[in-house]
N, C-alpha and C. Protein backbone atom coordinates (compact mmCIF):
# COMPACT_ATOMS: atom_id res chain seq x y z
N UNK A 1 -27.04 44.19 -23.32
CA UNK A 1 -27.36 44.18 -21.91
C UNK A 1 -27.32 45.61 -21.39
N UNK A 2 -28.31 46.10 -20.77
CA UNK A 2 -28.13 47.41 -20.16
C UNK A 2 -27.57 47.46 -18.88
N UNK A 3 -27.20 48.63 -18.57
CA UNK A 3 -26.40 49.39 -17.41
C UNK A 3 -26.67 48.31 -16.17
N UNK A 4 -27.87 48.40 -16.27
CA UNK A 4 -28.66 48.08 -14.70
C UNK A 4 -28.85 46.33 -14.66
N UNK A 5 -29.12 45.43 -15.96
CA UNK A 5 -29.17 44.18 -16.35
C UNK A 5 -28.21 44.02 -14.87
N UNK A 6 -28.96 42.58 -14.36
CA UNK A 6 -27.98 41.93 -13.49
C UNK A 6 -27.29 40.75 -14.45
N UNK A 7 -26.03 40.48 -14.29
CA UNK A 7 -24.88 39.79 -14.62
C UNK A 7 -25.17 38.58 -14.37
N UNK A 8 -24.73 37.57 -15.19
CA UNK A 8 -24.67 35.67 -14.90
C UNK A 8 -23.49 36.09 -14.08
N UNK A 9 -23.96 35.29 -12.51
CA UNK A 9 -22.68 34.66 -11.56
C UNK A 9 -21.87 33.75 -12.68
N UNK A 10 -20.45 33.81 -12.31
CA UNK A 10 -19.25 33.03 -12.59
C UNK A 10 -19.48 31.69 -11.92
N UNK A 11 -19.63 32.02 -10.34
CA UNK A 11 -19.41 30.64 -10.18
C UNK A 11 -20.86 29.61 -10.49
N UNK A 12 -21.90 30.10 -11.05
CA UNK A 12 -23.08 28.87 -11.56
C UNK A 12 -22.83 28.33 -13.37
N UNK A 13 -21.58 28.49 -13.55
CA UNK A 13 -21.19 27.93 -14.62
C UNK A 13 -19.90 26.98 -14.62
N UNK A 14 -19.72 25.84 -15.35
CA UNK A 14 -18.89 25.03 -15.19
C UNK A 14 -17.30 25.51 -15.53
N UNK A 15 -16.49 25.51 -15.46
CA UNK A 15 -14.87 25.97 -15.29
C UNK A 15 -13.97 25.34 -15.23
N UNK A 16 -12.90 25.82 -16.17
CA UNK A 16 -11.81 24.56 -15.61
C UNK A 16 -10.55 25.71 -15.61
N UNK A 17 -10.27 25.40 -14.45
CA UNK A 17 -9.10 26.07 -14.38
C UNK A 17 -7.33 25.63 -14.21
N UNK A 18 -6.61 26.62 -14.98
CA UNK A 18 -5.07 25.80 -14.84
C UNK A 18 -4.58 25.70 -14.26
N UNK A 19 -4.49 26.21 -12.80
CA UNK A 19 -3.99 25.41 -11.64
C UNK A 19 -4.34 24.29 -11.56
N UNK A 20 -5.46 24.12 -11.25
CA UNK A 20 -6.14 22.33 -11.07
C UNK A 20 -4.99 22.06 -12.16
N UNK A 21 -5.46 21.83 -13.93
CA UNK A 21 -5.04 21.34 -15.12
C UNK A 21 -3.40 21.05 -14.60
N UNK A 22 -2.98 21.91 -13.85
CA UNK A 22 -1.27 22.19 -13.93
C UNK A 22 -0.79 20.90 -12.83
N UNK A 23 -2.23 21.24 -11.93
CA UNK A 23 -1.15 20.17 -10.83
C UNK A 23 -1.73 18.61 -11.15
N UNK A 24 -2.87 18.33 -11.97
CA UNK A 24 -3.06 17.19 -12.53
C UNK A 24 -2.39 16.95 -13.62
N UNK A 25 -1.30 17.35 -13.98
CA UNK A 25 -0.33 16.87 -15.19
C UNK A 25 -0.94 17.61 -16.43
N UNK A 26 -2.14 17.98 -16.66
CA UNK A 26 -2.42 18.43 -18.53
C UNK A 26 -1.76 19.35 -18.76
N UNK A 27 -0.78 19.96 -18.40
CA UNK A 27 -0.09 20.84 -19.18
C UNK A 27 0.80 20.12 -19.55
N UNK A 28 1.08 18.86 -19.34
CA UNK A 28 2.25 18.23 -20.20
C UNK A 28 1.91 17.57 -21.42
N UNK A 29 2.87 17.00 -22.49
CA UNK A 29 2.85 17.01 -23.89
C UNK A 29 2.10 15.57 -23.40
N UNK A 30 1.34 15.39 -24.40
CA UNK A 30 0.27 13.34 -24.82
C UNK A 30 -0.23 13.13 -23.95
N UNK A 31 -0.83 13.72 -23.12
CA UNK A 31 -1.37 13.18 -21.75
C UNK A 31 -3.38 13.13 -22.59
N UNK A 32 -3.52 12.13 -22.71
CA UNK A 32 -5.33 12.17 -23.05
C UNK A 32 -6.03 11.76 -21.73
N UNK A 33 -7.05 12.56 -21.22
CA UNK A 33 -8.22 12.30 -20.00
C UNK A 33 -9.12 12.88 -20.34
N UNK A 34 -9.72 12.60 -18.79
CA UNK A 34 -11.34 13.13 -18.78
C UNK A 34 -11.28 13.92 -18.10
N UNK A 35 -12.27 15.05 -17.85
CA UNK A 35 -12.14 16.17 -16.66
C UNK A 35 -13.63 15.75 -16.48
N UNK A 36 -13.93 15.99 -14.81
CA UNK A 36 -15.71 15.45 -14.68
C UNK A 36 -15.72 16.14 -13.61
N UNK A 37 -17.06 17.16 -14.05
CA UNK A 37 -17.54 17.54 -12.78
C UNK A 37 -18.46 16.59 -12.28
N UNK A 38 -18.74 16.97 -10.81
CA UNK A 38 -19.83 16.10 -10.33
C UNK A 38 -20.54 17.19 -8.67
N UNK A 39 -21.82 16.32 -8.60
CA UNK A 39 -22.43 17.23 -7.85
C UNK A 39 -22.86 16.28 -6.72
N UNK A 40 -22.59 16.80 -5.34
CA UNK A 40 -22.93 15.62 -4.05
C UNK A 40 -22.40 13.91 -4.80
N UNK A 41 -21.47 13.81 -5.38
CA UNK A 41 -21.10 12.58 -6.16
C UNK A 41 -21.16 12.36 -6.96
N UNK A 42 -22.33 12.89 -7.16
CA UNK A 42 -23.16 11.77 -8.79
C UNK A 42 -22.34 13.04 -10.64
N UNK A 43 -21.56 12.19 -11.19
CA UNK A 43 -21.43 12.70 -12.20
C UNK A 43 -22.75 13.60 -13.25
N UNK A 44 -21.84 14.84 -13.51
CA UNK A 44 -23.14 15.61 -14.32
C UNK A 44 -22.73 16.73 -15.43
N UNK A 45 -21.44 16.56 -15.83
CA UNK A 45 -20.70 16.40 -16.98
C UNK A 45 -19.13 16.15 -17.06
N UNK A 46 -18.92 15.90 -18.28
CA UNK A 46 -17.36 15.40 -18.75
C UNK A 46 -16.96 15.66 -20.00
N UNK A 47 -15.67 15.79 -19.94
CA UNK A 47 -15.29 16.81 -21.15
C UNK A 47 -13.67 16.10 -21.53
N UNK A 48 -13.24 15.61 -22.38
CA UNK A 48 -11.96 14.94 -22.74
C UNK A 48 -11.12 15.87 -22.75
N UNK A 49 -10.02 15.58 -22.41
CA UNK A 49 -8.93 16.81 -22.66
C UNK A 49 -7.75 15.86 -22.78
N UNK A 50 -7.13 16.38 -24.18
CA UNK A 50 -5.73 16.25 -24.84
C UNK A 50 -4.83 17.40 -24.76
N UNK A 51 -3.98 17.18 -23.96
CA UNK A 51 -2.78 18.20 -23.69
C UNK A 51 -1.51 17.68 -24.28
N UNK A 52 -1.34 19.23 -24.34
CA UNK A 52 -0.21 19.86 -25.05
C UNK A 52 0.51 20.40 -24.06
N UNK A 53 1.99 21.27 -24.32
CA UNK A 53 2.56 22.07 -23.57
C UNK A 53 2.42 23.62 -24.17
N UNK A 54 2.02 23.57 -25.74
CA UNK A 54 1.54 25.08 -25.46
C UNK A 54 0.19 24.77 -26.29
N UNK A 55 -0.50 23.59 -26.28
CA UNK A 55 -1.80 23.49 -26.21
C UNK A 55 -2.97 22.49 -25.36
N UNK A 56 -4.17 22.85 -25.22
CA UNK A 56 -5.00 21.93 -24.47
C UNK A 56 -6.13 21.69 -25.87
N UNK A 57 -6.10 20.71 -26.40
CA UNK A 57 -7.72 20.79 -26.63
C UNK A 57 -8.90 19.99 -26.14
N UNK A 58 -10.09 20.74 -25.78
CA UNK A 58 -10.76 20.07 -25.39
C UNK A 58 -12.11 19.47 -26.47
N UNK A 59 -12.66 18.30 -25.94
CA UNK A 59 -13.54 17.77 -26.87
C UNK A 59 -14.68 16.90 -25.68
N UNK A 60 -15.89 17.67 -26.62
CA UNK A 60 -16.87 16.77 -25.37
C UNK A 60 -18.04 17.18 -26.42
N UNK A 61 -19.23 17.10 -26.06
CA UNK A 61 -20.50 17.01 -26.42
C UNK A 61 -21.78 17.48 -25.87
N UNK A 62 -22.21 18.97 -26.59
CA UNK A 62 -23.12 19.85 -25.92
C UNK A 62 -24.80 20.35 -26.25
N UNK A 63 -25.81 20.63 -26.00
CA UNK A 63 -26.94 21.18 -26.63
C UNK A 63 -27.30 22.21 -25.93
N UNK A 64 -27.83 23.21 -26.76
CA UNK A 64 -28.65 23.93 -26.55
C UNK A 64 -30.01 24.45 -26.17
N UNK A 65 -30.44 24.50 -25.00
CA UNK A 65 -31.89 24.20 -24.88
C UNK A 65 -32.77 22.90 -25.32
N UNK A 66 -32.42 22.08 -25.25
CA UNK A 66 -32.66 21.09 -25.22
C UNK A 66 -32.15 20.76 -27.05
N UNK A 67 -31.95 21.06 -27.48
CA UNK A 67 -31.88 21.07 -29.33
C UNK A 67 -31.02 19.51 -29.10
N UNK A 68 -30.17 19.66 -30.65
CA UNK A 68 -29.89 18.60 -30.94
C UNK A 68 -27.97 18.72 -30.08
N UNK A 69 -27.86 17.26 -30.27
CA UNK A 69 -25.93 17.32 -29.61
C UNK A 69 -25.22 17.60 -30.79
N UNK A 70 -24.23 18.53 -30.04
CA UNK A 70 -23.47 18.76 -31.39
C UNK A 70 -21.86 18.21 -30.50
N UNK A 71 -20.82 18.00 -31.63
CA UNK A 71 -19.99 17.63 -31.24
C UNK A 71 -18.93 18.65 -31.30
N UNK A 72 -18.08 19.23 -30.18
CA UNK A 72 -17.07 20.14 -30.06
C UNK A 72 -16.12 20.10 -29.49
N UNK A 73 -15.06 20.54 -30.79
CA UNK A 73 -13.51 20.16 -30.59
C UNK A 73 -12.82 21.80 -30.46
N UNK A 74 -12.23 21.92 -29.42
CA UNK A 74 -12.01 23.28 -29.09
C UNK A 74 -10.62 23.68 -28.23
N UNK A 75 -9.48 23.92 -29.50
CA UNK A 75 -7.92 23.84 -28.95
C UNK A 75 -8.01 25.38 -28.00
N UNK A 76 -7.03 25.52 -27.17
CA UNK A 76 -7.11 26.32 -26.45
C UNK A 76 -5.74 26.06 -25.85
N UNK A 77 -5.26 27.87 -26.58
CA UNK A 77 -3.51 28.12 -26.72
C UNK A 77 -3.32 28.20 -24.95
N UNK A 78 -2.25 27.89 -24.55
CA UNK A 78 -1.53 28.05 -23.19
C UNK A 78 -0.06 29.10 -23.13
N UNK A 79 -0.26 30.24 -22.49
CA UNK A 79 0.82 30.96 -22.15
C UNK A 79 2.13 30.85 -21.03
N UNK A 80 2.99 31.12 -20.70
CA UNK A 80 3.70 30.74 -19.87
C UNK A 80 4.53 32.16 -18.94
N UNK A 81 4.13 32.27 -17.93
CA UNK A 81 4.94 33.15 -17.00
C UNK A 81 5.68 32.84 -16.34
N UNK A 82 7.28 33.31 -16.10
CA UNK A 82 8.48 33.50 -15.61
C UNK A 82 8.28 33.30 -13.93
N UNK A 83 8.56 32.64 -12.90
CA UNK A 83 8.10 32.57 -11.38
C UNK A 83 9.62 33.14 -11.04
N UNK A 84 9.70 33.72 -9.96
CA UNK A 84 11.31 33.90 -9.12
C UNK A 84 12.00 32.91 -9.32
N UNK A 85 11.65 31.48 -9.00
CA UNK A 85 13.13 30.27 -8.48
C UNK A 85 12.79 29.47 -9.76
N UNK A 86 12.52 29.96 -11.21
CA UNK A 86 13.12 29.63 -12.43
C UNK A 86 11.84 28.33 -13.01
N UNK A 87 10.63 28.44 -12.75
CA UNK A 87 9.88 27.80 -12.93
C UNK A 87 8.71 28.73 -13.75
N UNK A 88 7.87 27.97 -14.14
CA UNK A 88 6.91 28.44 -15.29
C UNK A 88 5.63 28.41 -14.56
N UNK A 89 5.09 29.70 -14.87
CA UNK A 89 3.36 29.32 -14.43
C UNK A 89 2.56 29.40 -15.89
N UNK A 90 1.75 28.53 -15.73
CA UNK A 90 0.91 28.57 -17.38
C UNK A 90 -0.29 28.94 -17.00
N UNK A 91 -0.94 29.44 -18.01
CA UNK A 91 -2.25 30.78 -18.36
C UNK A 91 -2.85 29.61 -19.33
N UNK A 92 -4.45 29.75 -19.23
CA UNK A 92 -5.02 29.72 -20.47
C UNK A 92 -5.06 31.23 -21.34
N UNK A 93 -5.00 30.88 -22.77
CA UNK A 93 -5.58 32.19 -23.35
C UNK A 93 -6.97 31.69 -24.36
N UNK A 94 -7.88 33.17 -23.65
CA UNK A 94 -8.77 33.18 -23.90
C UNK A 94 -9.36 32.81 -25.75
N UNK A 95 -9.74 32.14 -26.06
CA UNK A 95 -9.93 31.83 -27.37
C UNK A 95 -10.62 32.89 -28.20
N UNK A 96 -11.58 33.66 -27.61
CA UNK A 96 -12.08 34.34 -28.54
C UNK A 96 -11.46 36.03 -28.02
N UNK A 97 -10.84 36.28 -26.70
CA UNK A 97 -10.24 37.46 -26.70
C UNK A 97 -8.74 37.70 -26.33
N UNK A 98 -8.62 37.02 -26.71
CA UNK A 98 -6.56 36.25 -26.84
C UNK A 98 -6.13 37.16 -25.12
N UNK A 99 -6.86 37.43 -24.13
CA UNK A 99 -6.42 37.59 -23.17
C UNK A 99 -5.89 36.51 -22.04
N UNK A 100 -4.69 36.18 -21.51
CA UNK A 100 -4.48 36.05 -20.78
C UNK A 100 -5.19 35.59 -19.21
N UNK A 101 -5.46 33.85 -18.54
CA UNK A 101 -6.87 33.63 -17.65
C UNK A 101 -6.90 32.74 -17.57
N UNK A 102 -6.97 32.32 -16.01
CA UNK A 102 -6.39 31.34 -15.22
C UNK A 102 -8.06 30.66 -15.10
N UNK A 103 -9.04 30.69 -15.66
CA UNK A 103 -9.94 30.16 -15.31
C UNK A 103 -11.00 30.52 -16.99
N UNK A 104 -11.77 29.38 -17.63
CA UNK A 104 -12.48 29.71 -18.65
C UNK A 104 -13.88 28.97 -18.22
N UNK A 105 -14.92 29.66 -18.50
CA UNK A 105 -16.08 29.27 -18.30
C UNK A 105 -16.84 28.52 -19.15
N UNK A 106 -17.99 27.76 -19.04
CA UNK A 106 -18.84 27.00 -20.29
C UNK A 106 -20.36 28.04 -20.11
N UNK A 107 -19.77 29.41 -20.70
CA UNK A 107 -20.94 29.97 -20.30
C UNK A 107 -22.53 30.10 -21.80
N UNK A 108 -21.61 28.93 -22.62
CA UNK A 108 -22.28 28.50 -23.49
C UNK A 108 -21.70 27.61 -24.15
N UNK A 109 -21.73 27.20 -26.04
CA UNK A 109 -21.22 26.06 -26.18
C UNK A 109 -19.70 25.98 -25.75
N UNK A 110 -19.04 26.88 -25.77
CA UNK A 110 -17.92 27.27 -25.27
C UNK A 110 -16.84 27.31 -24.42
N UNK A 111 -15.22 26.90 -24.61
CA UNK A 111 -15.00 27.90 -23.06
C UNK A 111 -14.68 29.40 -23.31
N UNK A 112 -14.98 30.34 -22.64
CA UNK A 112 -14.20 31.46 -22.73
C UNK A 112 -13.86 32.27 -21.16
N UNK A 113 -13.21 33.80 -21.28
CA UNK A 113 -13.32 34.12 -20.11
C UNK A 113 -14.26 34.59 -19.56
N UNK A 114 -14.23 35.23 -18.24
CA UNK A 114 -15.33 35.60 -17.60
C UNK A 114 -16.12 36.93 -18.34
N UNK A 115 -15.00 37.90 -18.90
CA UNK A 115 -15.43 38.89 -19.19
C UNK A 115 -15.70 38.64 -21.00
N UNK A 116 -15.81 37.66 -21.68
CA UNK A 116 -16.27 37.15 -22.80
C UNK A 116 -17.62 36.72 -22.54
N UNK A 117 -17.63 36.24 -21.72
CA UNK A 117 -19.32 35.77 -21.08
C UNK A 117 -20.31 36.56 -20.24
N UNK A 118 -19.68 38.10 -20.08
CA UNK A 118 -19.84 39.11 -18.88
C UNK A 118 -20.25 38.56 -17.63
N UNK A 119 -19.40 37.53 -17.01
CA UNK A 119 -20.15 37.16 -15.83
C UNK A 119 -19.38 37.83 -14.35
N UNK A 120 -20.07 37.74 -13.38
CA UNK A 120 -19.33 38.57 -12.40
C UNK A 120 -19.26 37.71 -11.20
N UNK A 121 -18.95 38.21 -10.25
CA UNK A 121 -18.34 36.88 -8.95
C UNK A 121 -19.42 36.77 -8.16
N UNK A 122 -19.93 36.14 -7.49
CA UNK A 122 -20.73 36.48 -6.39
C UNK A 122 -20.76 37.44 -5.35
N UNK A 123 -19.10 37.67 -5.23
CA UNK A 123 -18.86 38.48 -4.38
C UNK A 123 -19.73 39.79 -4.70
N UNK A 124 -19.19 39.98 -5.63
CA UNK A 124 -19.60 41.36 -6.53
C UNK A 124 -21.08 41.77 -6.22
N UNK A 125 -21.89 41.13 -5.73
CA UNK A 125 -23.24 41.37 -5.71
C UNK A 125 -23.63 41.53 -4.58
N UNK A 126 -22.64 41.01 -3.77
CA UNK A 126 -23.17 41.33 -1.91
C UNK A 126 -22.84 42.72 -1.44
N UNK A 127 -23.43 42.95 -0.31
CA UNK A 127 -23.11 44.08 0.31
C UNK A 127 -21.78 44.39 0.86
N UNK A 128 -21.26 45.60 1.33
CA UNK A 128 -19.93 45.81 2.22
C UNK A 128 -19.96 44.87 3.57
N UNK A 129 -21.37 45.49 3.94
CA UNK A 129 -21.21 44.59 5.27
C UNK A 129 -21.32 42.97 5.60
N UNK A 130 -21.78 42.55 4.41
CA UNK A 130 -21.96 41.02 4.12
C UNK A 130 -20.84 40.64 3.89
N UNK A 131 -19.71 41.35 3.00
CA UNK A 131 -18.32 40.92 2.36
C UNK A 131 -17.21 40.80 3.66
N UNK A 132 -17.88 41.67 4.57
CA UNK A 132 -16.98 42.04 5.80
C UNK A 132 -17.64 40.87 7.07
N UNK A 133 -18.62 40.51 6.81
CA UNK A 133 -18.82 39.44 7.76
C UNK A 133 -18.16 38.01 7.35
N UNK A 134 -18.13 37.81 5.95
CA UNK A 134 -17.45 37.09 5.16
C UNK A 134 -15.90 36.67 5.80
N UNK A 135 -15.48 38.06 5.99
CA UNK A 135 -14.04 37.81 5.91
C UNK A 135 -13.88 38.15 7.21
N UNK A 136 -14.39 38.28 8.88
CA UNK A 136 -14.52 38.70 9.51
C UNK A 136 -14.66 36.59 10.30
N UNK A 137 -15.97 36.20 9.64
CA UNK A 137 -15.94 34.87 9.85
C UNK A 137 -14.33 33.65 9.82
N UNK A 138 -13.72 34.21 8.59
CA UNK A 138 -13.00 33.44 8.04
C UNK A 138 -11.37 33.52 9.09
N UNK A 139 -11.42 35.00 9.55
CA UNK A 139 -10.68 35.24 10.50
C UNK A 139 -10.86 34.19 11.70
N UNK A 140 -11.93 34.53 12.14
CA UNK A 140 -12.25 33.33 13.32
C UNK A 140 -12.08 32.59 13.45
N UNK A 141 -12.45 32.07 12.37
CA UNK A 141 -11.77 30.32 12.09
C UNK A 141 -10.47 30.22 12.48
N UNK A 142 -9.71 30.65 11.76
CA UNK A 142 -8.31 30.68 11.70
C UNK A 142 -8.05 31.27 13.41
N UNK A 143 -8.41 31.58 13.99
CA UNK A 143 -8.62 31.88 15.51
C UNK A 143 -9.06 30.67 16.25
N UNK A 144 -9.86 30.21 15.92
CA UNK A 144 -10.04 29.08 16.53
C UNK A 144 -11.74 29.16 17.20
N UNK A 145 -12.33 30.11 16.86
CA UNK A 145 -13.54 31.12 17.61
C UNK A 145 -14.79 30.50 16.60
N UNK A 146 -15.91 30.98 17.14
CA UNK A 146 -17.26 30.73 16.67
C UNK A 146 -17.20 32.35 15.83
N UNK A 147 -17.90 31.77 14.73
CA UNK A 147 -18.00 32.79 13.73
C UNK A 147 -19.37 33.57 14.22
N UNK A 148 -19.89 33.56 15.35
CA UNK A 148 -20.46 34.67 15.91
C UNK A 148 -20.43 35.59 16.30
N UNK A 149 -20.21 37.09 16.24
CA UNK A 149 -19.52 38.28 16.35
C UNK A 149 -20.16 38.57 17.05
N UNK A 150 -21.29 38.64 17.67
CA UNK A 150 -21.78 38.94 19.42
C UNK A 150 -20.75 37.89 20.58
N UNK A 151 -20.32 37.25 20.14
CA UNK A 151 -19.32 36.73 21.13
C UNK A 151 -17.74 36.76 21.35
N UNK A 152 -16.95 37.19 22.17
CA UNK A 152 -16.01 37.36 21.86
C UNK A 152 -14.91 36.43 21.26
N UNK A 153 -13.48 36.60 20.30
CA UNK A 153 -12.62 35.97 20.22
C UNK A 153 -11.85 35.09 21.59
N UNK A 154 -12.34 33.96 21.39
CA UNK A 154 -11.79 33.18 21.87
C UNK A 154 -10.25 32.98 22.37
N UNK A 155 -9.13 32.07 23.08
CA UNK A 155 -8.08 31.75 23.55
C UNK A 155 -7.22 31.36 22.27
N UNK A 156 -5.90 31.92 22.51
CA UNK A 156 -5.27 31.21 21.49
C UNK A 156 -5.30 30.01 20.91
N UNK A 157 -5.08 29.26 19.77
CA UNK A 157 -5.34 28.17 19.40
C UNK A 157 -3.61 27.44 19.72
N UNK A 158 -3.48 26.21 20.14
CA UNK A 158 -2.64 25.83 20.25
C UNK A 158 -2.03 25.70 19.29
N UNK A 159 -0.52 26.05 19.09
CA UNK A 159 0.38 25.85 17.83
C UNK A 159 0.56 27.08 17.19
N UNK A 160 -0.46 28.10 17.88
CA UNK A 160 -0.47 29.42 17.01
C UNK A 160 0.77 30.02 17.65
N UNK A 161 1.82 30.78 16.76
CA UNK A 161 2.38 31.66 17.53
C UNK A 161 1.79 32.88 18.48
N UNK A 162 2.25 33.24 19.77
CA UNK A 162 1.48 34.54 19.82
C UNK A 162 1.24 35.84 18.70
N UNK A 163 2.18 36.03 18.26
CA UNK A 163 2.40 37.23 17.28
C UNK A 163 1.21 37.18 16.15
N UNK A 164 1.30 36.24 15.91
CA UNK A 164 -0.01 35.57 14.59
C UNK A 164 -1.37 35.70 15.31
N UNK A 165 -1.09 35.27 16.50
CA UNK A 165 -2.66 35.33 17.36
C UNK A 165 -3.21 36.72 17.56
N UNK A 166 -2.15 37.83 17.70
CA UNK A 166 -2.37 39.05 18.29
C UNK A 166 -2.84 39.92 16.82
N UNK A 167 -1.83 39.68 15.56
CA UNK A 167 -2.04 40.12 14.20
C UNK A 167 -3.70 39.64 13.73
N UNK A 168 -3.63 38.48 13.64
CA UNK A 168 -5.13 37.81 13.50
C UNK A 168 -6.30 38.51 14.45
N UNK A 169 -6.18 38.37 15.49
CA UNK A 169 -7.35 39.02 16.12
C UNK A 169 -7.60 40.42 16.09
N UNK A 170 -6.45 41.66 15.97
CA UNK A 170 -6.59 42.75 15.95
C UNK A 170 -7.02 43.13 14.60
N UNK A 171 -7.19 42.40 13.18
CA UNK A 171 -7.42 42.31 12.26
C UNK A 171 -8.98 41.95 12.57
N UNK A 172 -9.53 41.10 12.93
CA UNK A 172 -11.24 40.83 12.99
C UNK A 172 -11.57 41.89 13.99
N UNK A 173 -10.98 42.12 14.92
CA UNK A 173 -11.95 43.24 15.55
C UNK A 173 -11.51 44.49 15.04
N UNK A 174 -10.74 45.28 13.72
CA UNK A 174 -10.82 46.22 13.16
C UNK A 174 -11.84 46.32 12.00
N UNK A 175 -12.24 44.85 11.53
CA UNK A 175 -13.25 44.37 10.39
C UNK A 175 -14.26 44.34 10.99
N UNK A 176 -14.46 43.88 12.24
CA UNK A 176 -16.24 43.67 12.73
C UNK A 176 -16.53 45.02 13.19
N UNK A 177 -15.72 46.32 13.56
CA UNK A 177 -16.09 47.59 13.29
C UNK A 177 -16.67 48.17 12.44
N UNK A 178 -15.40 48.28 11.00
CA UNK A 178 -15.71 48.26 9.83
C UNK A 178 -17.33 47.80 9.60
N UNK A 179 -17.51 46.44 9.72
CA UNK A 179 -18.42 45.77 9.25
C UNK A 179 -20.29 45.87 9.89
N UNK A 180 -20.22 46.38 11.15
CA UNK A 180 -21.18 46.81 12.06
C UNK A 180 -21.70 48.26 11.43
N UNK A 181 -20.50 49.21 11.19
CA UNK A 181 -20.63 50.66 10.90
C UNK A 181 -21.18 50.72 9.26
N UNK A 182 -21.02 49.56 8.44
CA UNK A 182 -21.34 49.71 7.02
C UNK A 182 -22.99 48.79 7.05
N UNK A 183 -22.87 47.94 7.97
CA UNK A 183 -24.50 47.70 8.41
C UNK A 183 -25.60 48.83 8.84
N UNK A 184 -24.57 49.38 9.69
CA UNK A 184 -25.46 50.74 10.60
C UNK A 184 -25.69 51.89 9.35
N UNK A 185 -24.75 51.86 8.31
CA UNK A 185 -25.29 52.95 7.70
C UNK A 185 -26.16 52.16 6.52
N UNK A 186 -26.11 51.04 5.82
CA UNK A 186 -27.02 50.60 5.15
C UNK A 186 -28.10 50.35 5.57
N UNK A 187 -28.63 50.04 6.99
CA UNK A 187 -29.86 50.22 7.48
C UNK A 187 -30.78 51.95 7.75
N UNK A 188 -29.52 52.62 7.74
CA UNK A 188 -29.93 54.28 7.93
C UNK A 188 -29.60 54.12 9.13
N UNK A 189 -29.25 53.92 10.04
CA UNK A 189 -29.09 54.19 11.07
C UNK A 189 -27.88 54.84 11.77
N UNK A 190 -28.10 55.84 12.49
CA UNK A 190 -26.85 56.55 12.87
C UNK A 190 -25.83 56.64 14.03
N UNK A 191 -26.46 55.55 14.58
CA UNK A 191 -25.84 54.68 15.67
C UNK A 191 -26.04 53.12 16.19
N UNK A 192 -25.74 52.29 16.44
CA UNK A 192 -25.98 51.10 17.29
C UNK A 192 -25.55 50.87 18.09
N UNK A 193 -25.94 49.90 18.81
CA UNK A 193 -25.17 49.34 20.45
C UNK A 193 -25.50 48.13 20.61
């Protein structure tokens, strides 16, 4: 792949990650299920998973461009990190680059990590000022406001502390600065109003 090649998005590939796995029980020892994605409802794949406590394997059934199904059985070691109040967080590790990764992709017959599959985030591909309207929106919400930035932040939301209200809002209107000024210069422009 060269320099300039654009990257497979992460998130247009299927994933399973060990949080989900952790708080649906598969990190514990004999547990056999199904994991199923699905799209607006309708199922549109499934993948068996037999857990372990320092293994998962998974087993399901895949093709290639339309080719023939092949059948794949694919253990996949689990690591364990130390938390403050004496509890364990578990990792997948990556099968083919024994790294450490809370999320493995099916970015072919496979799972592996993101950077086994070179894929990159979506984020990664947007602009500053898009990333900043992003998170500029998300503020609002949490404000209680229309994610329209020609209009001002809205009244406290009931239940909010003030302090949180004042932190929160002085935070979106230091970002919709930010975020106006990285528009104004990606358009060339050397001022707006």
């Amino acid at each position: 792949m060269s320099r300039h090649a654009v990257k497979e998005i992460a998130e247009d590939n299927r994933s399973i990650d060990i949080n989900k796995f952790n708080r649906s029980g598969l990190c514990n020892d004999g547990l056999t299920t199904s994991w199923v994605w699905s799209r607006r409802g309708e199922e549109v794949a499934r993948i068996n998973v037999i857990s372990g406590h320092e293994t998962i394997t998974l087993s399901y059934r895949c093709r290639e461009h339309g080719g023939e199904w092949e059948d794949i059985l694919q253990p996949i070691s689990l690591a364990y990190t130390s938390c403050n109040y004496g509890s364990h967080r578990p990792w997948f590790v990556c099968p083919r680059c024994q790294k450490r990764v809370g999320k493995l992709y099916a970015g072919g017959k496979r799972f592996y990590c993101r950077h086994c599959y070179n894929l990159s985030y979506q984020t990664q591909r947007e602009t500053t000022a898009f990333r900043l309207l992003t998170k500029v929106q998300k503020l609002r919400d949490r404000l209680g406001s229309t994610a329209n930035t020609s209009e001002p932040i809205g009244p406290k939301p009931k239940g909010m502390h003030w302090k949180t209200y004042y932190q929160l809002k002085k935070k979106a209107e230091h970002c919709e600065g930010i975020m106006w000024g990285a528009a104004a210069k990606q358009l060339g422009l050397t001022s707006f109003c």
